[in-house]
C-alpha atoms as a PDB file:
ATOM      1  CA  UNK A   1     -15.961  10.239 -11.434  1.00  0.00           C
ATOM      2  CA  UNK A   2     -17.324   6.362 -10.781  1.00  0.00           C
ATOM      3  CA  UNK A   3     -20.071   5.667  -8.231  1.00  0.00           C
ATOM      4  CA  UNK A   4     -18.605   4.146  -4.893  1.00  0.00           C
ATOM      5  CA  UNK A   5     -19.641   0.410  -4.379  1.00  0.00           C
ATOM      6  CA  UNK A   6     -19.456   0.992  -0.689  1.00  0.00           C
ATOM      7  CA  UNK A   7     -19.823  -2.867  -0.336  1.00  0.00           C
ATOM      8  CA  UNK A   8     -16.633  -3.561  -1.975  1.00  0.00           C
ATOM      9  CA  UNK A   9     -14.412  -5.745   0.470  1.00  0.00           C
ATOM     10  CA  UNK A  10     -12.307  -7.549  -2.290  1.00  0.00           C
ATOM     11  CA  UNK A  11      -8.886  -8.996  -2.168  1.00  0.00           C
ATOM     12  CA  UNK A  12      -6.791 -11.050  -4.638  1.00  0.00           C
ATOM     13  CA  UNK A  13      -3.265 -12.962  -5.049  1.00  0.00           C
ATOM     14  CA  UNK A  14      -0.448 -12.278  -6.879  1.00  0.00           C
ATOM     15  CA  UNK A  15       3.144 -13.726  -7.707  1.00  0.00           C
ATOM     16  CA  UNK A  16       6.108 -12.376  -8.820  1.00  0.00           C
ATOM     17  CA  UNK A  17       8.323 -13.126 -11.320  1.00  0.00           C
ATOM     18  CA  UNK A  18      11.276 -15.440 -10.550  1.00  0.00           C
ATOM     19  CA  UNK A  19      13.812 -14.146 -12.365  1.00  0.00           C
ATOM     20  CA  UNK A  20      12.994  -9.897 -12.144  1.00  0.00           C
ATOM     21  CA  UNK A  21      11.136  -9.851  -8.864  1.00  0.00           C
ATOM     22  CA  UNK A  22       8.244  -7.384 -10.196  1.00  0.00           C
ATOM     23  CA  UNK A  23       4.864  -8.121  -9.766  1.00  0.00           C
ATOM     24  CA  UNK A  24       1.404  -6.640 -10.803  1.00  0.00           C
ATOM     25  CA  UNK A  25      -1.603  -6.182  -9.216  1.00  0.00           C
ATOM     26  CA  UNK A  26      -4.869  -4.735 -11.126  1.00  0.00           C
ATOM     27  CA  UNK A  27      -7.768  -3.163  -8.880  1.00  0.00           C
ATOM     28  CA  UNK A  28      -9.619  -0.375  -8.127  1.00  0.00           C
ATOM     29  CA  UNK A  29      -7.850   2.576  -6.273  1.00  0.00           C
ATOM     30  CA  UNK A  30      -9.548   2.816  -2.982  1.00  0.00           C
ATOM     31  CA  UNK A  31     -11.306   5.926  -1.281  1.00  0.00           C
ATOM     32  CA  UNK A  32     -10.897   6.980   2.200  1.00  0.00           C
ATOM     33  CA  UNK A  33     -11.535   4.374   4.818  1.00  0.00           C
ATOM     34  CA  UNK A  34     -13.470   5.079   8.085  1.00  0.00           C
ATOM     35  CA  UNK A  35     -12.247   4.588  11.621  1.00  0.00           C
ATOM     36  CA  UNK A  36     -12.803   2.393  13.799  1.00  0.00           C
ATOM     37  CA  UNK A  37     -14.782   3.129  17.021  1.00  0.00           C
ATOM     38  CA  UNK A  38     -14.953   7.177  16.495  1.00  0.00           C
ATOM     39  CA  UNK A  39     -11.242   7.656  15.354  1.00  0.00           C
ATOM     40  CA  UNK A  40     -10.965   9.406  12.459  1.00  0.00           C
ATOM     41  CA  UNK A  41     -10.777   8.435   8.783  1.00  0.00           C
ATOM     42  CA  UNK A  42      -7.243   6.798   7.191  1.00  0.00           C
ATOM     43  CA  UNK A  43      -5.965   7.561   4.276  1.00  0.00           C
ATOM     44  CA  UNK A  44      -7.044   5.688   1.134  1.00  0.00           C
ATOM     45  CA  UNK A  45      -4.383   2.406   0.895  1.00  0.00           C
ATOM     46  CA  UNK A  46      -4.504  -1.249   0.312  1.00  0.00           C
ATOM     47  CA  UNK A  47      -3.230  -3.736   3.401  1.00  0.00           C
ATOM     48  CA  UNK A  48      -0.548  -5.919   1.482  1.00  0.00           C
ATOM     49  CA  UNK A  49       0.701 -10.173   3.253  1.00  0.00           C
ATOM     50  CA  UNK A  50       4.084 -10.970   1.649  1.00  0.00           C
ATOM     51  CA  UNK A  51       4.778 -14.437   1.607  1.00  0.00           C
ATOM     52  CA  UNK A  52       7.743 -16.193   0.214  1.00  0.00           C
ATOM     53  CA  UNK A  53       9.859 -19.168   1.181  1.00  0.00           C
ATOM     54  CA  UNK A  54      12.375 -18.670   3.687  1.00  0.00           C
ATOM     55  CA  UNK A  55       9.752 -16.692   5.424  1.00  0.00           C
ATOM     56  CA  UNK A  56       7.590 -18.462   8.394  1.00  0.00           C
ATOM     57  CA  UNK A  57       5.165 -15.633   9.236  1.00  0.00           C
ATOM     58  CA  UNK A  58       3.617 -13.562   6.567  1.00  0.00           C
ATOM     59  CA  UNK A  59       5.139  -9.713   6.520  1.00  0.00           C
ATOM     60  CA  UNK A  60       2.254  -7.214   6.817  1.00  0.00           C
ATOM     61  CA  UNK A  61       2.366  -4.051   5.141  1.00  0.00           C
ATOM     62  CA  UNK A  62       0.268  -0.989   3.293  1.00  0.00           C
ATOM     63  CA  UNK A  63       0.220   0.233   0.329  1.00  0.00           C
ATOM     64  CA  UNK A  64      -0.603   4.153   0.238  1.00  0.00           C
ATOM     65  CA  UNK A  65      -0.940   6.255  -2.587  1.00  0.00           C
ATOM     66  CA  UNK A  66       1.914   9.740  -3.435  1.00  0.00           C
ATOM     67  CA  UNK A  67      -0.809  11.665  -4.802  1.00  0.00           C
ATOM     68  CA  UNK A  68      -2.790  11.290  -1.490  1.00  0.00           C
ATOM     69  CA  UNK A  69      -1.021  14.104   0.191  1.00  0.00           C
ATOM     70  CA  UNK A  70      -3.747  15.281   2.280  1.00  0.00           C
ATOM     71  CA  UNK A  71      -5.385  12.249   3.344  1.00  0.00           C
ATOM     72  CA  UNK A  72      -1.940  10.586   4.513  1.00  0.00           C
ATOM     73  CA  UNK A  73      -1.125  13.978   6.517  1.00  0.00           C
ATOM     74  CA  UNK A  74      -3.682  13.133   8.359  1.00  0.00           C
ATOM     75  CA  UNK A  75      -3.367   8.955   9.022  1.00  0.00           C
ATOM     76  CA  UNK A  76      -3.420   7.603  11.968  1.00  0.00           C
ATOM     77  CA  UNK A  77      -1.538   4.667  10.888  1.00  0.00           C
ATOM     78  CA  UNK A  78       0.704   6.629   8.467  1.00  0.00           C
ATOM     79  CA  UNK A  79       1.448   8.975  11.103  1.00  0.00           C
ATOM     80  CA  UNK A  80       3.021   6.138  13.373  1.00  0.00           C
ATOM     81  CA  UNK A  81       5.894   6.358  11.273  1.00  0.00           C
ATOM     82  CA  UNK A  82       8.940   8.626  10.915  1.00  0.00           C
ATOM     83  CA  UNK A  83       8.581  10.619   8.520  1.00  0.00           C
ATOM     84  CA  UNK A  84      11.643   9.948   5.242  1.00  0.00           C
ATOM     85  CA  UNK A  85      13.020   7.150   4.338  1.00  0.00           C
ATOM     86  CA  UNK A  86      10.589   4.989   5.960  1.00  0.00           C
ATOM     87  CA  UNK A  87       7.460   6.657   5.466  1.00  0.00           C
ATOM     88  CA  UNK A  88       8.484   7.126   1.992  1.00  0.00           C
ATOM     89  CA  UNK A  89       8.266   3.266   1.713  1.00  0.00           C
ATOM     90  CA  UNK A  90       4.653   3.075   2.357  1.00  0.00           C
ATOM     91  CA  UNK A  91       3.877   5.179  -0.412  1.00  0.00           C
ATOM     92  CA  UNK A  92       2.978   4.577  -4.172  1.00  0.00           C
ATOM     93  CA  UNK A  93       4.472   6.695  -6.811  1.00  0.00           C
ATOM     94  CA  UNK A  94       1.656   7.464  -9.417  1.00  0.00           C
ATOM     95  CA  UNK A  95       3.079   7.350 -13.096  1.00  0.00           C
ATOM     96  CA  UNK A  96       1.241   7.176 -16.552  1.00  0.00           C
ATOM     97  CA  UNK A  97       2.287   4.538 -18.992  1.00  0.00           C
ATOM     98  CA  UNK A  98       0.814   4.115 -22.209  1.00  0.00           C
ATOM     99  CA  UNK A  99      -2.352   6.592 -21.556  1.00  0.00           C
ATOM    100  CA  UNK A 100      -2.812   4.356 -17.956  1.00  0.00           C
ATOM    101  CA  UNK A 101      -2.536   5.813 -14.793  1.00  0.00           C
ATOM    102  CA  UNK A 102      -0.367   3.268 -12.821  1.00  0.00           C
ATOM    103  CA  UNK A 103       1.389   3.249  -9.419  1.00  0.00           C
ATOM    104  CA  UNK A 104       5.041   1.746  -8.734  1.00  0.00           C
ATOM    105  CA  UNK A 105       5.337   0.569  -5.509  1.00  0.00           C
ATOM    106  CA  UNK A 106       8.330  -1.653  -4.753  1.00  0.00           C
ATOM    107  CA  UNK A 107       9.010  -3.776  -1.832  1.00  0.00           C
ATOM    108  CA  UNK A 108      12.319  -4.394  -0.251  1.00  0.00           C
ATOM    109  CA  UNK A 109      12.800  -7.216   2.796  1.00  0.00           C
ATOM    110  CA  UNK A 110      16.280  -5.593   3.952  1.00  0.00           C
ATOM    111  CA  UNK A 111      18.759  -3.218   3.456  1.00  0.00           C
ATOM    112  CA  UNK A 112      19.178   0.179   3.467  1.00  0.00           C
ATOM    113  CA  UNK A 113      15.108   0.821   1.352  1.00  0.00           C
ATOM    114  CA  UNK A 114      13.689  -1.558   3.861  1.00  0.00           C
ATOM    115  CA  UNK A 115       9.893  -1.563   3.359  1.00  0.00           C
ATOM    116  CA  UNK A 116       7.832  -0.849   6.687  1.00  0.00           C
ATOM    117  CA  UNK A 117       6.483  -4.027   8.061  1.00  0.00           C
ATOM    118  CA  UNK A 118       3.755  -3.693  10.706  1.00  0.00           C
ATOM    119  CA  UNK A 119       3.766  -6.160  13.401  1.00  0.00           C
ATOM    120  CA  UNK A 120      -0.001  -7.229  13.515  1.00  0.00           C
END
């Protein structure tokens, strides 16, 4: 129910914690983003780097939101991937904790919950 500030192009930085490995990341959810050169519109989402040591190139990812079903039906990006395990990994459950909507989106480098990783 906010007005769109359709010049918003913010990013921001974020650690995790050492010892747990969660991490938080306040912002605004996103709205649908247009195409590029007449292709159609993606999904709402939020393009995530992953650094860390013992990594020498940054891991490129998105961030897409559950509750989006429509939108991400209709994805070009999205839709590059199988659909299950490893679509599933692009997308951000939506929960509410303490009166807050949130979303829980966790990130796995290997093993059998592997996150997506887009080779840019």
């Amino acid at each position: 129910g906010k007005p769109l500030d359709e010049s918003f192009r913010g990013w921001g930085r974020t650690g995790s914690n050492f010892e747990t490995g969660v991490w938080h990341f306040e912002t605004i959810k996103p709205g649908p983003v247009e195409g590029r050169k007449g292709h159609r519109p993606m999904a709402p989402h939020i393009n995530l780097w992953i650094a860390a040591r013992g990594i020498n190139i940054g891991l490129q990812t998105r961030l897409y939101f559950a509750d989006e079903a429509e939108a991400n039906a209709d994805d070009p990006v999205l839709n590059l991937v199988e659909r299950g395990q490893q679509r599933d990994s692009l997308l951000a459950k939506r929960e509410e904790r303490d009166g807050q909507i949130i979303y829980v989106f966790d990130i796995y480098l290997q093993g059998p919950n592997e996150t997506v990783f887009f080779d840019v």
